[in-house]
C-alpha atoms as a PDB file:
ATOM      1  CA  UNK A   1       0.000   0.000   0.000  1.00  0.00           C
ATOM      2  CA  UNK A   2       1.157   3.849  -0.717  1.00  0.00           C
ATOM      3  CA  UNK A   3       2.106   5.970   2.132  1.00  0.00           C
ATOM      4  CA  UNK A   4      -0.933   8.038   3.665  1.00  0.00           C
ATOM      5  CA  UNK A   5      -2.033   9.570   5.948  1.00  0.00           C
ATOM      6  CA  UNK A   6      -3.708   7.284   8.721  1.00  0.00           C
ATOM      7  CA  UNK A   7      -7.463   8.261   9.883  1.00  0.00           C
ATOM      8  CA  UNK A   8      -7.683   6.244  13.194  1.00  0.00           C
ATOM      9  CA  UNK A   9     -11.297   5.432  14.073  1.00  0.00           C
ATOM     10  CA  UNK A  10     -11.801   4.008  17.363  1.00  0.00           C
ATOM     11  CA  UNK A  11     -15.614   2.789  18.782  1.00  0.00           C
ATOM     12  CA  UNK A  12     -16.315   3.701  22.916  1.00  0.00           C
ATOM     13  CA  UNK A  13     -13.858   1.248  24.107  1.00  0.00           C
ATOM     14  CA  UNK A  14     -10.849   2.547  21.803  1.00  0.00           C
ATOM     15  CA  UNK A  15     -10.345  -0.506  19.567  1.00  0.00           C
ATOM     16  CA  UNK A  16      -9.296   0.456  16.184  1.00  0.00           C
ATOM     17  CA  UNK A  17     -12.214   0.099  13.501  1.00  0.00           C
ATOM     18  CA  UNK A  18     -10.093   0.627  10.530  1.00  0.00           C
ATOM     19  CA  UNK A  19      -8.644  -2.284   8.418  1.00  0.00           C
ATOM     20  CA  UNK A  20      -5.457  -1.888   6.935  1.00  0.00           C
ATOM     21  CA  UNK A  21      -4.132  -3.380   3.386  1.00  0.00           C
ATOM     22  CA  UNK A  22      -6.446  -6.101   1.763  1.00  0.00           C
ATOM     23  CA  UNK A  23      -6.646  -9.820   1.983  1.00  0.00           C
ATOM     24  CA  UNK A  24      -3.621 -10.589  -0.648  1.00  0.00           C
ATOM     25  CA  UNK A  25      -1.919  -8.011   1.503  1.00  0.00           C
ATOM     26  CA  UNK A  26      -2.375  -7.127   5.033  1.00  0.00           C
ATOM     27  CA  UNK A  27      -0.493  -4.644   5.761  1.00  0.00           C
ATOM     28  CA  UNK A  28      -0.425  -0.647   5.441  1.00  0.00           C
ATOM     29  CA  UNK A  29       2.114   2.544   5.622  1.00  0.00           C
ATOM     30  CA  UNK A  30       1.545   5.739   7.340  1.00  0.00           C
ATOM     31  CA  UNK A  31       2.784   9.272   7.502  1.00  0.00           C
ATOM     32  CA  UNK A  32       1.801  11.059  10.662  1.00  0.00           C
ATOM     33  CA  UNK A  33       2.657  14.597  11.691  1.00  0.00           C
ATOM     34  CA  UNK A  34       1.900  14.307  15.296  1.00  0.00           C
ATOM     35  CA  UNK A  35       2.758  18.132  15.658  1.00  0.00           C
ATOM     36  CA  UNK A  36      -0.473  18.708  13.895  1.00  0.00           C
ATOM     37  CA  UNK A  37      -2.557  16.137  15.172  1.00  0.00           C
ATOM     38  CA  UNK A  38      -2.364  13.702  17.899  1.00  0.00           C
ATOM     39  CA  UNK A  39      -3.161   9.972  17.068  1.00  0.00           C
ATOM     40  CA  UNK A  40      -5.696   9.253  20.217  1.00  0.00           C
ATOM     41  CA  UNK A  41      -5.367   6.176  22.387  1.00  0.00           C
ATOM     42  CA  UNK A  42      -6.286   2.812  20.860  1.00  0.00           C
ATOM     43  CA  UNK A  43      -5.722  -0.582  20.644  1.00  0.00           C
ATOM     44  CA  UNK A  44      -5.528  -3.436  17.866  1.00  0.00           C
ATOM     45  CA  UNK A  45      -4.633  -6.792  17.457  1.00  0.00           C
ATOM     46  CA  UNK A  46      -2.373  -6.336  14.928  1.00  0.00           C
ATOM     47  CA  UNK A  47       1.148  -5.818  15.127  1.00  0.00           C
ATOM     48  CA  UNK A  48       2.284  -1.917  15.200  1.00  0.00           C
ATOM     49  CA  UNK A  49       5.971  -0.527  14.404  1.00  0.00           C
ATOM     50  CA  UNK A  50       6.655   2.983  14.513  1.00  0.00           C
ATOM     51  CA  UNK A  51       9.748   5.111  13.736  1.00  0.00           C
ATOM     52  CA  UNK A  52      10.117   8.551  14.757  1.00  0.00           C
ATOM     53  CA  UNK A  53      11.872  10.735  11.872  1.00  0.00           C
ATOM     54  CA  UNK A  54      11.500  14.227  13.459  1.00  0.00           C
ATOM     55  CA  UNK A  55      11.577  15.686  16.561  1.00  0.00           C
ATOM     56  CA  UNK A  56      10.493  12.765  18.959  1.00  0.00           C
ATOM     57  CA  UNK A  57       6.762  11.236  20.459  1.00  0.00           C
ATOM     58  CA  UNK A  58       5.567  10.313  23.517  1.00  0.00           C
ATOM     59  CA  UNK A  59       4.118   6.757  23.745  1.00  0.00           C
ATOM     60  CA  UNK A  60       1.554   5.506  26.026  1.00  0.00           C
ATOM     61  CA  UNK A  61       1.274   1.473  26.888  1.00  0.00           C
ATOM     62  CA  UNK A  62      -0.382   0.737  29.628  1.00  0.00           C
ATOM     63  CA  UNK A  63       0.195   3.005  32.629  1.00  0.00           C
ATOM     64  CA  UNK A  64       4.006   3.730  31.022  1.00  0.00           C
ATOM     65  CA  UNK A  65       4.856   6.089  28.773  1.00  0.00           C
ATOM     66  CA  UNK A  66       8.286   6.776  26.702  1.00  0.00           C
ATOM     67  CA  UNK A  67      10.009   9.420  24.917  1.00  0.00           C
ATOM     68  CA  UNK A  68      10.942   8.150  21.547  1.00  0.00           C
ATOM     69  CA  UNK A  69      13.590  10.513  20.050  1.00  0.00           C
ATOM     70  CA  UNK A  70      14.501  10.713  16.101  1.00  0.00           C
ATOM     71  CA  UNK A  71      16.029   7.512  14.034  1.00  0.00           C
ATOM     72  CA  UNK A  72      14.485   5.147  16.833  1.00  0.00           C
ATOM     73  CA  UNK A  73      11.257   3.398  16.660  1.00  0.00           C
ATOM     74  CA  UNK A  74       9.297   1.060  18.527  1.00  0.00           C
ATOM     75  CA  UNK A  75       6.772  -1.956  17.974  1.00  0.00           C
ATOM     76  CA  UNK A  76       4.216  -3.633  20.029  1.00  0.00           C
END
C-alpha cells in the first residue's frame, strides 16, 4: 500500500475500527505529523511498528509512557 495519511477510528472502548491493506496483503504505511494532530489512544490486534523521523513522540502502553527521540522506533 502507498504511504498516507492514517485516519484512526476508534468505537467507545478505543479498539481500532479501521482495516489496513487487503486480503492478498495485510499490511499498510503511514505518515503522521503528530505536531499537527495527535493519534488518540487505541488498541488493535495487529502488530504496530513505529519510527520517529523528526523531533520525537511520547508513547503511552499501559500506565508507562516513553520518549521516543529521532532515528528510533518502537513496535508492540
Amino acid at each position: 500500500m502507498a504511504l498516507a495519511v492514517c485516519e484512526t477510528i476508534i468505537d467507545e472502548q478505543g479498539k481500532e475500527l479501521l482495516d489496513h491493506g487487503t486480503a492478498l496483503f495485510p499490511a499498510a504505511c503511514y505518515y503522521d505529523n503528530l505536531a499537527l494532530e495527535e493519534v488518540p489512544w487505541h488498541w488493535h490486534e495487529e502488530l504496530e511498528a513505529v519510527v520517529v523521523t523528526e523531533g520525537r513522540a511520547i508513547v503511552a502502553a499501559g500506565t508507562e509512557k516513553y520518549v521516543v527521540t529521532e532515528g528510533n522506533g518502537f513496535f508492540y
